[in-house]
N, C-alpha and C. Protein backbone atom coordinates (compact mmCIF):
# COMPACT_ATOMS: atom_id res chain seq x y z
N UNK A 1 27.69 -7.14 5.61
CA UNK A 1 26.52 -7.39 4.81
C UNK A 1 26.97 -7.52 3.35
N UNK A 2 26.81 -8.39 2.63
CA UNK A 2 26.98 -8.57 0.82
C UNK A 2 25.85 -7.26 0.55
N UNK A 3 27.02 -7.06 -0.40
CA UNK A 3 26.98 -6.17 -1.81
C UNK A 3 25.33 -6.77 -2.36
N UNK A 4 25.13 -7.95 -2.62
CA UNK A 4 23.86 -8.03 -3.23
C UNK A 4 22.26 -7.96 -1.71
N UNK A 5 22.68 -8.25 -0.94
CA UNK A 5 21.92 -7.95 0.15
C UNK A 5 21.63 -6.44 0.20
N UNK A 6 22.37 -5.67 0.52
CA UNK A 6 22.57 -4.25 0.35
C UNK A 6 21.82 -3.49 -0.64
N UNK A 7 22.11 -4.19 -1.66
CA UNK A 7 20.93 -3.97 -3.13
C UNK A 7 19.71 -3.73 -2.89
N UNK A 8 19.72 -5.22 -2.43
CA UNK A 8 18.10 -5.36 -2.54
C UNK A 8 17.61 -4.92 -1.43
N UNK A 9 17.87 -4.67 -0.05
CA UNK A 9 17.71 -3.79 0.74
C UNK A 9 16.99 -2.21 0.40
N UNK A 10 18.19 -1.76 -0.65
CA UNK A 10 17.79 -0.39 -0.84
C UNK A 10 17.07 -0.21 -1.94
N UNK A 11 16.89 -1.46 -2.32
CA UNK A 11 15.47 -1.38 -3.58
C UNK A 11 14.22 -1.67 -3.37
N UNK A 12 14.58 -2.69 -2.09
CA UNK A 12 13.40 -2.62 -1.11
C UNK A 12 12.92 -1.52 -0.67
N UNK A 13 13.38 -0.86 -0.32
CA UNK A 13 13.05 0.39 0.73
C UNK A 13 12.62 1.94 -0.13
N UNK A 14 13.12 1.85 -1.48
CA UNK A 14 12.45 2.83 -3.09
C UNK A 14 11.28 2.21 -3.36
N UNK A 15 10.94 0.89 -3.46
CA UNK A 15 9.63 0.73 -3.75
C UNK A 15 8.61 0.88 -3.25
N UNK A 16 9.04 0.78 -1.21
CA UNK A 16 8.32 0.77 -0.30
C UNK A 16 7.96 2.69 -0.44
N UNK A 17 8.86 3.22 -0.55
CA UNK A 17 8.85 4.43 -0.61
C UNK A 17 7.76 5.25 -2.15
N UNK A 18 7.91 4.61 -2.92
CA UNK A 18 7.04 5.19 -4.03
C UNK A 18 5.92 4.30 -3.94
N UNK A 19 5.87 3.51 -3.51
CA UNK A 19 4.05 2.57 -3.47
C UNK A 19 3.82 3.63 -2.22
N UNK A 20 4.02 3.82 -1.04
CA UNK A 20 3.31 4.43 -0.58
C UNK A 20 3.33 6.48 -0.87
N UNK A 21 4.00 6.83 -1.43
CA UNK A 21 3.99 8.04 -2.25
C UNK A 21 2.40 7.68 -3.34
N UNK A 22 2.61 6.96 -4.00
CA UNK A 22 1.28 6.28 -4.80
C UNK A 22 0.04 6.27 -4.34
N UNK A 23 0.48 5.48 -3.17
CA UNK A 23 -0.76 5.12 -2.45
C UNK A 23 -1.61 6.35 -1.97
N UNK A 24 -0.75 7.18 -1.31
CA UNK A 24 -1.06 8.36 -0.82
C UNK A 24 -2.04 9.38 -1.65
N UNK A 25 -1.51 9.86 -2.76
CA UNK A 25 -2.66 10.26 -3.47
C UNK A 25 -3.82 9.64 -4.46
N UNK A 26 -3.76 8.06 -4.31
CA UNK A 26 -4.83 7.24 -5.09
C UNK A 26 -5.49 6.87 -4.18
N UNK A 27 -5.51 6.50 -2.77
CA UNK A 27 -6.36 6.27 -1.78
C UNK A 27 -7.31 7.76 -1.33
N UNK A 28 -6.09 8.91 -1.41
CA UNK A 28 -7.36 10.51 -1.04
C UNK A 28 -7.90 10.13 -2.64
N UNK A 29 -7.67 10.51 -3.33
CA UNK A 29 -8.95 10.67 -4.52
C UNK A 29 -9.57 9.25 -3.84
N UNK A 30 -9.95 8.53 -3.59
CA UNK A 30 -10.78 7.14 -3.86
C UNK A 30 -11.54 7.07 -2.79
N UNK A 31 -10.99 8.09 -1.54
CA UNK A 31 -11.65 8.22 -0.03
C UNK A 31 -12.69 9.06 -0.03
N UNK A 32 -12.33 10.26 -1.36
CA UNK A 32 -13.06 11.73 -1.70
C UNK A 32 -14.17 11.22 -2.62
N UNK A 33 -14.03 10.27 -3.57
CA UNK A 33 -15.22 9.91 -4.64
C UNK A 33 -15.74 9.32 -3.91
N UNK A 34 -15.93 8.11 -2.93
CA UNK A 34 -16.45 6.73 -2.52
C UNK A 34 -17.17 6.84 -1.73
N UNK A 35 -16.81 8.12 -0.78
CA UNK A 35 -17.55 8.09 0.56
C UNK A 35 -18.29 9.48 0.73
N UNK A 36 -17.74 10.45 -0.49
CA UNK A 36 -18.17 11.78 -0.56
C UNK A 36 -17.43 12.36 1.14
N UNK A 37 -16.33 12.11 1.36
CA UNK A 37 -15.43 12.55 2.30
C UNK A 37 -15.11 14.34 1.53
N UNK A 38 -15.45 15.11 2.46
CA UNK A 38 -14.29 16.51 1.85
C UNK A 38 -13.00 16.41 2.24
N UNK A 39 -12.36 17.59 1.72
CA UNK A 39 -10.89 17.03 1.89
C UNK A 39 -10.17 17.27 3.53
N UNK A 40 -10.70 18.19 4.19
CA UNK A 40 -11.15 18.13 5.11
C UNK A 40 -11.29 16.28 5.81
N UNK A 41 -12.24 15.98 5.83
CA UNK A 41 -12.29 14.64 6.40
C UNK A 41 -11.15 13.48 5.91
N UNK A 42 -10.71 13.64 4.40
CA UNK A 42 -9.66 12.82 3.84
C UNK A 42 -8.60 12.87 4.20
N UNK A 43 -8.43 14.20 4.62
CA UNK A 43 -7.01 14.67 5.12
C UNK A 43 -6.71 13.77 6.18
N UNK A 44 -7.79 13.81 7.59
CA UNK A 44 -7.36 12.59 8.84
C UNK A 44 -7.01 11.25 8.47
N UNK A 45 -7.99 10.82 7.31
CA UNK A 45 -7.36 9.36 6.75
C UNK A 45 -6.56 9.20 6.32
N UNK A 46 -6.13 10.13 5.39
CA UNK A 46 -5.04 9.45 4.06
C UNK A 46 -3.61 9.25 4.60
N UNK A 47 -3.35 9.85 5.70
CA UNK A 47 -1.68 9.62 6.55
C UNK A 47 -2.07 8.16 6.96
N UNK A 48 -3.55 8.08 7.49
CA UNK A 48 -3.36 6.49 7.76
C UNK A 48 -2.78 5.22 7.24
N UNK A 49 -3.94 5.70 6.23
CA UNK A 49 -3.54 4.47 4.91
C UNK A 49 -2.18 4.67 4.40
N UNK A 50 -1.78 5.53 4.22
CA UNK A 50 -0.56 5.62 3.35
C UNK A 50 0.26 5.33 4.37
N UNK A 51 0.06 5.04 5.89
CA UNK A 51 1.09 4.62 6.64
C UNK A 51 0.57 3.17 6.97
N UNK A 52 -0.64 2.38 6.67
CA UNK A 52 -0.73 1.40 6.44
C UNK A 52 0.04 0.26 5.31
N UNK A 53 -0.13 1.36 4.22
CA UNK A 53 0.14 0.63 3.46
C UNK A 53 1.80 0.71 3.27
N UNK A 54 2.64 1.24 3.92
CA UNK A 54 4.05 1.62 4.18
C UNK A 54 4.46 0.55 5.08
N UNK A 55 3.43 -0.23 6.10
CA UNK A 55 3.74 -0.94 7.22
C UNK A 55 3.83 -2.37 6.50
N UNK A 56 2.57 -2.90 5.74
CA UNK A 56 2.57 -3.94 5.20
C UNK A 56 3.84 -3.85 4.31
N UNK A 57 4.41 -3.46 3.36
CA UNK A 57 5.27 -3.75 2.37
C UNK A 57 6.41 -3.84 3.25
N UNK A 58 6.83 -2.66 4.59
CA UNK A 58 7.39 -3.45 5.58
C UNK A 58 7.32 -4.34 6.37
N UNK A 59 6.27 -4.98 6.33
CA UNK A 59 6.12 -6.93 7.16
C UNK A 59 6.63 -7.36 6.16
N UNK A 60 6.27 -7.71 4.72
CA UNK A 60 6.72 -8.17 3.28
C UNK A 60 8.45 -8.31 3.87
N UNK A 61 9.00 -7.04 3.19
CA UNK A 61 10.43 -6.66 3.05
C UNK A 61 10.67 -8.17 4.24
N UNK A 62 11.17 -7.43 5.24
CA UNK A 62 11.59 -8.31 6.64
C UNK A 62 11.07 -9.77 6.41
N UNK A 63 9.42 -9.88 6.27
CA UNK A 63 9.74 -11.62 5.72
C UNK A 63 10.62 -12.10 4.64
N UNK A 64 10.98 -11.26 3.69
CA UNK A 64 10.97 -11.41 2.40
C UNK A 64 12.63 -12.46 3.51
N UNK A 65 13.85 -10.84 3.77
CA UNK A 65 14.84 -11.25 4.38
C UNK A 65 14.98 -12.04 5.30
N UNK A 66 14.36 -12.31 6.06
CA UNK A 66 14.28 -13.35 7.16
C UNK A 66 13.92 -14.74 6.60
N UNK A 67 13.20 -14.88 5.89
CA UNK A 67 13.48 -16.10 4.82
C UNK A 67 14.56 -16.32 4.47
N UNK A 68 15.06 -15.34 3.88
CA UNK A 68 16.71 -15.57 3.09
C UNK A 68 17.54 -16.37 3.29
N UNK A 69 17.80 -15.53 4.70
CA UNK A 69 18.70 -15.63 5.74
C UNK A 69 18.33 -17.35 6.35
N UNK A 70 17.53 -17.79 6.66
CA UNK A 70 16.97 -19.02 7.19
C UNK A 70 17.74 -19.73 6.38
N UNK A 71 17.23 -19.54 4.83
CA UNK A 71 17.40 -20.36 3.55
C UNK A 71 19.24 -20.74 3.37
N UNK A 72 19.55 -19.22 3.59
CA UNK A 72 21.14 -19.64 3.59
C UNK A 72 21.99 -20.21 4.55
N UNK A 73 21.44 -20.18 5.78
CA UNK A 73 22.23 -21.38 6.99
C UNK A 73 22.01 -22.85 6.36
């Protein structure tokens, strides 16, 4: 694997990692104001979303590379 693949790999995978760290506590506050959820009820959601939103930036990533890769044959 190149040195610059590798990079961006693991810079991929910090951003994916702090957007959904992010996500995680801006979606419970926004689940708790919006819907008048207690935390209690937020609690079952917020692993969701924050594992939603962990999944999409991983479809992203993988298209991102699988493009690449196409691009460079």
């Amino acid at each position: 694997m190149e040195n610059n693949t590798f990079k961006f790999i693991l810079k991929a995978f910090g951003l994916t990692f702090l957007a959904v760290t992010i996500a995680y506590f801006v979606i419970g506050r926004l689940l708790v104001a919006a819907f008048d959820y207690s935390t209690v009820e937020a609690s079952y959601h917020l692993p969701t979303h924050a594992l939603l939103v962990g999944l999409i930036f991983t479809v992203i990533l993988c298209t991102i590379l699988i493009l690449d890769k196409l691009k460079n044959k």
